[in-house]
C-alpha atoms as a PDB file:
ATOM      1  CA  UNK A   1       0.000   0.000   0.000  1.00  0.00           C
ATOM      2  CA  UNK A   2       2.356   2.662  -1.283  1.00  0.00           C
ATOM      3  CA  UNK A   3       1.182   6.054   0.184  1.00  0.00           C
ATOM      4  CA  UNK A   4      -0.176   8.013  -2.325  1.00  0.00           C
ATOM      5  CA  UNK A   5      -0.834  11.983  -2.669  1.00  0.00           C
ATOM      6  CA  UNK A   6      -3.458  14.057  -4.644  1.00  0.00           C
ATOM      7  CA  UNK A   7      -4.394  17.928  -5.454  1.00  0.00           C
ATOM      8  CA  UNK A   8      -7.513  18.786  -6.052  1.00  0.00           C
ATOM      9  CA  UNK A   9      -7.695  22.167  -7.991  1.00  0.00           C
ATOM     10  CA  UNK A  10     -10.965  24.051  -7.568  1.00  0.00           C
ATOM     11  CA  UNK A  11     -11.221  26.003 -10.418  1.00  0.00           C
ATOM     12  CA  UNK A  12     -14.786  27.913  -8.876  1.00  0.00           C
ATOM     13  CA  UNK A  13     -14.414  31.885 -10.069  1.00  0.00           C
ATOM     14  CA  UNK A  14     -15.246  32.393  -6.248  1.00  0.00           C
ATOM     15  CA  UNK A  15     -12.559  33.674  -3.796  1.00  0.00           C
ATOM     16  CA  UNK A  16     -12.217  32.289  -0.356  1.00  0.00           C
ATOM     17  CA  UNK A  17     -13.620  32.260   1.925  1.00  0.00           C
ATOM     18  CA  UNK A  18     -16.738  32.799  -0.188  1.00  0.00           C
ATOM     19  CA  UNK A  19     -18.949  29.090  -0.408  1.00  0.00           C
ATOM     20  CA  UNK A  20     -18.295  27.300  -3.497  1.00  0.00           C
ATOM     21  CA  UNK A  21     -19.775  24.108  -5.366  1.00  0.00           C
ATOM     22  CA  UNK A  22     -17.079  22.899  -7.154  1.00  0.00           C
ATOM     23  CA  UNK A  23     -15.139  23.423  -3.985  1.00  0.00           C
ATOM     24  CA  UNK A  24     -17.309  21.124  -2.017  1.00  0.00           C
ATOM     25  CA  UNK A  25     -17.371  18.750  -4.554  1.00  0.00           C
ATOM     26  CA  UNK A  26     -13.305  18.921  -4.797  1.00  0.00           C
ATOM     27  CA  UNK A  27     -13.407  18.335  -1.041  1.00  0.00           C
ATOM     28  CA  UNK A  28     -15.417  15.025  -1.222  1.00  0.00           C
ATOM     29  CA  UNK A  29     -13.653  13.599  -3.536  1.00  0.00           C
ATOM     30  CA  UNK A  30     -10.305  14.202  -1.675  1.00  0.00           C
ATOM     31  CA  UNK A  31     -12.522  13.117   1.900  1.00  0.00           C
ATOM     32  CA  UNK A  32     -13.148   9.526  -0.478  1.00  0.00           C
ATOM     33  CA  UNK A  33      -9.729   9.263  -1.476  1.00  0.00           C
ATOM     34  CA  UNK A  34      -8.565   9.597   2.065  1.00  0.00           C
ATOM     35  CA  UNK A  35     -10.371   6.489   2.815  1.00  0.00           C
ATOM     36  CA  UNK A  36      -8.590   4.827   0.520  1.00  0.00           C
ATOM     37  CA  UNK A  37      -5.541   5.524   2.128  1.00  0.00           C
ATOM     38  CA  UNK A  38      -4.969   8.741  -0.002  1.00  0.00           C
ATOM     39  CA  UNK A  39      -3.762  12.343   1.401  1.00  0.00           C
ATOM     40  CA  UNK A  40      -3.664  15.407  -0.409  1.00  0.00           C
ATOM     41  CA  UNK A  41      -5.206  19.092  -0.180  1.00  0.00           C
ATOM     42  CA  UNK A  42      -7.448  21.556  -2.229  1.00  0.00           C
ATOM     43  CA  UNK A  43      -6.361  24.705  -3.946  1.00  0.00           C
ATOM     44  CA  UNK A  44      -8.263  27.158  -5.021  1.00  0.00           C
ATOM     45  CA  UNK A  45      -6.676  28.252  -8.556  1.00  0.00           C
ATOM     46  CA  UNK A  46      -8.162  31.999  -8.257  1.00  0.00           C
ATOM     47  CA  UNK A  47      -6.660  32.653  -4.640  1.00  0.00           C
ATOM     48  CA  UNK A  48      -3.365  32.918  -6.443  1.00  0.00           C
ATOM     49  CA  UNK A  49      -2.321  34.971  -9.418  1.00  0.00           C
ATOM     50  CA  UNK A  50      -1.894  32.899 -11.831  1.00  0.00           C
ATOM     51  CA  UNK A  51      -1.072  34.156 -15.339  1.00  0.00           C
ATOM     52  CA  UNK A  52      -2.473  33.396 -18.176  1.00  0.00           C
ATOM     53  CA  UNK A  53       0.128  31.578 -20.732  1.00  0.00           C
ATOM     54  CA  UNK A  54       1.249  28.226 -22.276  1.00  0.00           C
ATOM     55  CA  UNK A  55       4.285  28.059 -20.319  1.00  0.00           C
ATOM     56  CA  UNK A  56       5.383  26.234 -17.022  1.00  0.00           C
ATOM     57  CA  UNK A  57       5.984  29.672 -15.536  1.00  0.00           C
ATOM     58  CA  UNK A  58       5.027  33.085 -17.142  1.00  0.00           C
ATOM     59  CA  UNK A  59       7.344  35.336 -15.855  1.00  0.00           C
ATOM     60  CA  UNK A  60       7.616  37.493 -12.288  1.00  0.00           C
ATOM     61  CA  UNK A  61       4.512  37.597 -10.125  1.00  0.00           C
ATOM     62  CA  UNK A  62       3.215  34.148 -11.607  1.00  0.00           C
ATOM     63  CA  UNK A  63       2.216  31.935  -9.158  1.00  0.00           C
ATOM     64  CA  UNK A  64       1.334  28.830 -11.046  1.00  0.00           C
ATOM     65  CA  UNK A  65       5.325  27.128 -11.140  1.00  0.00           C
ATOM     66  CA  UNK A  66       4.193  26.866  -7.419  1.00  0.00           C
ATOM     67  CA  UNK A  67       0.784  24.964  -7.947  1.00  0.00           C
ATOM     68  CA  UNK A  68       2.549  23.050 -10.614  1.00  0.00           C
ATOM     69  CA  UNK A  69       5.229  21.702  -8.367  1.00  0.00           C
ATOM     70  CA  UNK A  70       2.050  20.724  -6.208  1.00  0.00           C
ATOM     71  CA  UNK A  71       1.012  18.502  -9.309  1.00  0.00           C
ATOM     72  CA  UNK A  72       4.188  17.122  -9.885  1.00  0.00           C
ATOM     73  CA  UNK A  73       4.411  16.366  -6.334  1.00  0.00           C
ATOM     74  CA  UNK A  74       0.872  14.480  -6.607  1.00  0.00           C
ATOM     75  CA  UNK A  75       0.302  11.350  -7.793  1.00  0.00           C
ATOM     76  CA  UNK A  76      -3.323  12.322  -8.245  1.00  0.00           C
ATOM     77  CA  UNK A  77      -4.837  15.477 -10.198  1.00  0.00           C
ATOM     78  CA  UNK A  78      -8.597  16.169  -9.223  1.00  0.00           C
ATOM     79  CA  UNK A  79     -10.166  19.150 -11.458  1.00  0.00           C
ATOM     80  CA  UNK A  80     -13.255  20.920  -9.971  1.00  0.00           C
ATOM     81  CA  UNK A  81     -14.772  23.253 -12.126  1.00  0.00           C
ATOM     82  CA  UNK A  82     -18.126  24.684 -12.398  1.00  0.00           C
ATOM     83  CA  UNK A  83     -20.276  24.710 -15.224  1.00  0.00           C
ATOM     84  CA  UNK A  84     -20.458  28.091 -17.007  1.00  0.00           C
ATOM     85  CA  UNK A  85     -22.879  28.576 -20.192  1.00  0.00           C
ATOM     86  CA  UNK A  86     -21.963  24.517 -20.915  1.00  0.00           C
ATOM     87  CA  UNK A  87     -18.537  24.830 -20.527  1.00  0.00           C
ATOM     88  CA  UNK A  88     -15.922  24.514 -18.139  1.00  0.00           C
ATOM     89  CA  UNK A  89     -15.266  27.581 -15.710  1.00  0.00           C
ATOM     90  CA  UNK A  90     -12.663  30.317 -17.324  1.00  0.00           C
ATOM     91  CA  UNK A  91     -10.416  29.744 -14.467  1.00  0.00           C
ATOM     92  CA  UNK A  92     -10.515  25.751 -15.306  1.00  0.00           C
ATOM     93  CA  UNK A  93      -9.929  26.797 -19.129  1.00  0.00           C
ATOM     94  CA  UNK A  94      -6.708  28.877 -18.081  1.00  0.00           C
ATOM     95  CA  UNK A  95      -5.589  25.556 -16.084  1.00  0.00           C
ATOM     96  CA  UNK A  96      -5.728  23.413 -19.093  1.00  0.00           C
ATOM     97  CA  UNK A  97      -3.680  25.969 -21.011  1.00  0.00           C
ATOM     98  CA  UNK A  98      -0.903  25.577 -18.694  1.00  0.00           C
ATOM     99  CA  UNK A  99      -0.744  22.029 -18.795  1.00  0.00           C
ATOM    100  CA  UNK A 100      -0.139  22.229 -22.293  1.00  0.00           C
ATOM    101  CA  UNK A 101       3.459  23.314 -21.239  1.00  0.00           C
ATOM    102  CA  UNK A 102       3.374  19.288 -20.093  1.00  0.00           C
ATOM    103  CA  UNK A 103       3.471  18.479 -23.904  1.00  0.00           C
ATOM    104  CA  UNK A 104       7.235  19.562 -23.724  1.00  0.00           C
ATOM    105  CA  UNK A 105       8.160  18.502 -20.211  1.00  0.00           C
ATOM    106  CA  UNK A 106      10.075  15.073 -20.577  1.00  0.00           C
ATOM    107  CA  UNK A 107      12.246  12.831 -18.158  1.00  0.00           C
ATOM    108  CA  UNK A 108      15.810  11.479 -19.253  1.00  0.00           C
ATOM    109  CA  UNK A 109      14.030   8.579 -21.209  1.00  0.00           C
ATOM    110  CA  UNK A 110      11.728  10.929 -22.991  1.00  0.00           C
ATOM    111  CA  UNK A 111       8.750  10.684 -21.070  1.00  0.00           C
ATOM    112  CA  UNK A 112       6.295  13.612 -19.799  1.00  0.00           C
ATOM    113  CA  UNK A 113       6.684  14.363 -16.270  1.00  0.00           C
ATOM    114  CA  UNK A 114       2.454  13.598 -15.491  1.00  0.00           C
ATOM    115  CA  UNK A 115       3.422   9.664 -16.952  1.00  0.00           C
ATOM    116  CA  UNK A 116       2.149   7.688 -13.774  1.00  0.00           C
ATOM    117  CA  UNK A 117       0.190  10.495 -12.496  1.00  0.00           C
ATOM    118  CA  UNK A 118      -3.897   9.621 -12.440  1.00  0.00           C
ATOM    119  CA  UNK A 119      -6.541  12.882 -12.997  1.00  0.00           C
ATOM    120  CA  UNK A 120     -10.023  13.008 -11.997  1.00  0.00           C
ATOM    121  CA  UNK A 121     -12.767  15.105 -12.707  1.00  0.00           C
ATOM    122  CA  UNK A 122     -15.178  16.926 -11.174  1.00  0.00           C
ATOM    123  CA  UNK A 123     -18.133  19.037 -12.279  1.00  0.00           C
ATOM    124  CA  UNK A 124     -21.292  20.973 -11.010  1.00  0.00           C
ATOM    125  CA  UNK A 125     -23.670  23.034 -12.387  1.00  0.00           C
ATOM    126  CA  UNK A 126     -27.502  24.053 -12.787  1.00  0.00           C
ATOM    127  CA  UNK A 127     -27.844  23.301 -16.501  1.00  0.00           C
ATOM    128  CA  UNK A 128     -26.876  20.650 -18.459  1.00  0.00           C
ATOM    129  CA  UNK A 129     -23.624  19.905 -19.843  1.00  0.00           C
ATOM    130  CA  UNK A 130     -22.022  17.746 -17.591  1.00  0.00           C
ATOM    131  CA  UNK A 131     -20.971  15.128 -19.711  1.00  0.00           C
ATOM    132  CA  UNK A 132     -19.962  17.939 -22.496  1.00  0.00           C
ATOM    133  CA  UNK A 133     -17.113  19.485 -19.685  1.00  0.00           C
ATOM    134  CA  UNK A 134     -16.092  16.162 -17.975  1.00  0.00           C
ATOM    135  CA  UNK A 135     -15.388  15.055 -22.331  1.00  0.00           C
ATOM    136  CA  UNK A 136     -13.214  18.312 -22.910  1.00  0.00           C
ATOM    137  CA  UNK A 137     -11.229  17.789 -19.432  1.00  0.00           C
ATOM    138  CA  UNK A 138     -10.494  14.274 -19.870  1.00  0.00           C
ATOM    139  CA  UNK A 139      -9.415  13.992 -23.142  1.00  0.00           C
ATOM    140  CA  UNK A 140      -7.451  17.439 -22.084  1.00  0.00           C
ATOM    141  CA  UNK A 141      -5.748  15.959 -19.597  1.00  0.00           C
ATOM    142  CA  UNK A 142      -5.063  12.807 -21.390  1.00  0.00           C
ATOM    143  CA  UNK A 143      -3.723  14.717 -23.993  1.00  0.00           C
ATOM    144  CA  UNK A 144      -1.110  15.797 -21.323  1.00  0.00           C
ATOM    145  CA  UNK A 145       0.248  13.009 -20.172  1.00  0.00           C
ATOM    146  CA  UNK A 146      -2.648  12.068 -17.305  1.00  0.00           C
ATOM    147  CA  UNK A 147      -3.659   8.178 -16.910  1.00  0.00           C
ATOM    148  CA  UNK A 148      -7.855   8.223 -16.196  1.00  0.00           C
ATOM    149  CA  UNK A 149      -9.503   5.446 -14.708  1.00  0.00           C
ATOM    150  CA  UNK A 150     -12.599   4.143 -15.166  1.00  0.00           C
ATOM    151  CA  UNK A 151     -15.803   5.859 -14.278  1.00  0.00           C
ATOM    152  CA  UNK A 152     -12.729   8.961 -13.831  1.00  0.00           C
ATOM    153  CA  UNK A 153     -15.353  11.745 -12.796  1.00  0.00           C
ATOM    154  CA  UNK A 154     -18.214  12.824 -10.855  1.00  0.00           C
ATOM    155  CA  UNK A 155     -21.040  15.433 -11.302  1.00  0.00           C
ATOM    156  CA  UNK A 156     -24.131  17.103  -9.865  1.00  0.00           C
ATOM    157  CA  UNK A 157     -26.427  18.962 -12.276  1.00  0.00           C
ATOM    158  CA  UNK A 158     -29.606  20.530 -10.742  1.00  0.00           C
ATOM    159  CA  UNK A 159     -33.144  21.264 -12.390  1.00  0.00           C
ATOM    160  CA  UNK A 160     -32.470  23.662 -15.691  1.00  0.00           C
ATOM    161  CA  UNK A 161     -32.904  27.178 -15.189  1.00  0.00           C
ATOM    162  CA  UNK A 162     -33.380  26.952 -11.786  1.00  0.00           C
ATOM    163  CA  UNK A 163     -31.301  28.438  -8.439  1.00  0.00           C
ATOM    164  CA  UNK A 164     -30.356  25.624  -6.200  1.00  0.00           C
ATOM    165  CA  UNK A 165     -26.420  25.090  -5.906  1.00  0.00           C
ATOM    166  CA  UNK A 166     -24.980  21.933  -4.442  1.00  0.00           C
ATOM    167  CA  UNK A 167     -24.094  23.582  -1.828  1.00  0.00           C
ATOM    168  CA  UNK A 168     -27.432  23.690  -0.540  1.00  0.00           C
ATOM    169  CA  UNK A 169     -28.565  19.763  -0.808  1.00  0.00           C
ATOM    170  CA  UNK A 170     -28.082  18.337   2.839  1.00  0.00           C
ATOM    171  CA  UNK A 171     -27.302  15.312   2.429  1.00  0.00           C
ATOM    172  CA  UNK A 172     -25.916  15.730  -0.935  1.00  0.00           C
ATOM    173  CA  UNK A 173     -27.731  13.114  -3.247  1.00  0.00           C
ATOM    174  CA  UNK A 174     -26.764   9.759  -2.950  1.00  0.00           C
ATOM    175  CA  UNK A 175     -26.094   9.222  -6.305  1.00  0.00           C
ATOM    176  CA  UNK A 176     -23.165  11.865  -6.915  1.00  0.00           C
ATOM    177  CA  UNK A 177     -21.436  10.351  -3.351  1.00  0.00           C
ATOM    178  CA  UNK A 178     -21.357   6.635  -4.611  1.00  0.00           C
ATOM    179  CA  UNK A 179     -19.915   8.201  -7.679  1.00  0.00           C
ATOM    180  CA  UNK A 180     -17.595   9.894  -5.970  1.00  0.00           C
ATOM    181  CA  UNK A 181     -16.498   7.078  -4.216  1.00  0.00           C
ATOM    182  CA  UNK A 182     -16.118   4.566  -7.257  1.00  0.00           C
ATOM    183  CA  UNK A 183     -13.915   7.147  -8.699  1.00  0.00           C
ATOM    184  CA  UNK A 184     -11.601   7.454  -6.311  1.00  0.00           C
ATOM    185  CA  UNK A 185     -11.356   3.843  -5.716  1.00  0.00           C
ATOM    186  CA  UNK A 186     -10.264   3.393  -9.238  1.00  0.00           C
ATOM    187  CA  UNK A 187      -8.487   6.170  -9.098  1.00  0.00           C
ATOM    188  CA  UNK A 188      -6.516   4.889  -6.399  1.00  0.00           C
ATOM    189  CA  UNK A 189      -6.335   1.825  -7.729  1.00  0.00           C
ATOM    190  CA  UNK A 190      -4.495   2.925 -10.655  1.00  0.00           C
ATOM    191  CA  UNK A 191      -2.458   4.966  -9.167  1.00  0.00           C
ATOM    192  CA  UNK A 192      -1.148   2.426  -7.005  1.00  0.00           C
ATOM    193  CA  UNK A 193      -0.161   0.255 -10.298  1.00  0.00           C
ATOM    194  CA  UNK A 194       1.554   3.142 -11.877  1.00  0.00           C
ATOM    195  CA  UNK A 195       3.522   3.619  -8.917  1.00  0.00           C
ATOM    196  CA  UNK A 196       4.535  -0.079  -8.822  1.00  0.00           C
ATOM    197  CA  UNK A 197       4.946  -0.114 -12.389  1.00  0.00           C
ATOM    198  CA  UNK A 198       5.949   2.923 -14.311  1.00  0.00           C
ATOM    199  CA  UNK A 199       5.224   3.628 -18.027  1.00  0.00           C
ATOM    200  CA  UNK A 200       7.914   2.455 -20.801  1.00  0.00           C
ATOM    201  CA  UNK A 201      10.529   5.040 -22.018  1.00  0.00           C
ATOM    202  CA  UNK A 202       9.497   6.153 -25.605  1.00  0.00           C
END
């Protein structure tokens, strides 16, 4: 049971302290991955100035080489986002730019530093368009070098045009926490087998 670690990067457009969805939903899935054995923290991507950019670090003032070491450090990526007119938050869009600095990130035998690393996803919203966001992340994050397990994301979705936030459901609905919890057993599950057993050079 190798110890594992994961980051879970809210990507809400809401500042802390300020309640947030997508944070809450972030925090369950690292509270189920902790039962499995799994520590890690959440970050909330606009408490820090990150810059917009391609690039592992844009420059003076950018704060992002700083999250990204936290990723590196992880064995497990969870992205939070909220859904936004169908599509992934801004902040979670500005994320997935960065990462595309992984394409060009490569160990001594020519692989990309996230090889071995697992990513999760995420989402709520009060329309539809789950499935539409948690599509564009993973195959984003794929793209960059992320392994995702099976059933690799979670969602809530409320009634269309309507005002209730997850936030508000006590309990939250049953469905979203068994989710939730088959997610981050596979995801823990996988990331225990890349750890064991690393990726071949390329």
């Amino acid at each position: 049971m190798t110890d594992l670690r994961a980051l879970v990067l809210s990507c809400t457009l809401k500042p802390s302290p300020t309640e947030s969805s997508a944070t809450l939903l972030g925090t369950q899935v690292l509270d189920a991955l902790d039962s499995f054995g799994v520590t890690g923290e959440v970050v909330r991507v606009v408490d820090h100035r990150v810059r917009f950019g391609v690039t592992t670090d844009e420059g003076e003032g950018d704060e992002w080489p700083a999250l990204r070491q936290k990723m590196l450090d992880a064995d497990i990526l969870v992205m939070a986002t909220p859904i936004w007119l169908g599509q992934p938050s801004s902040v979670c869009k500005m994320v997935l730019e960065r990462l595309d600095a992984e394409l060009g990130e490569t160990d001594e035998l020519g692989r990309m530093l996230t090889f071995g690393k697992v990513a999760l996803v995420a989402v709520v919203g009060n329309e539809d368009g789950a499935h539409h966001v948690v599509a564009e992340l993973l195959q984003a994050l794929n793209d960059t070098g992320f392994s995702i397990p099976a059933n690799g994301s979670t969602y809530w979705v409320g009634e269309a045009m309507q005002a209730t936030d997850y936030q508000d459901l006590d309990p939250s609905p049953e469905k979203t926490r068994t989710t939730t919890k088959t997610a981050a057993a596979n995801a823990t599950h996988l990331a225990r087998l890349l750890k064991s057993e690393e990726y071949p050079a390329t």
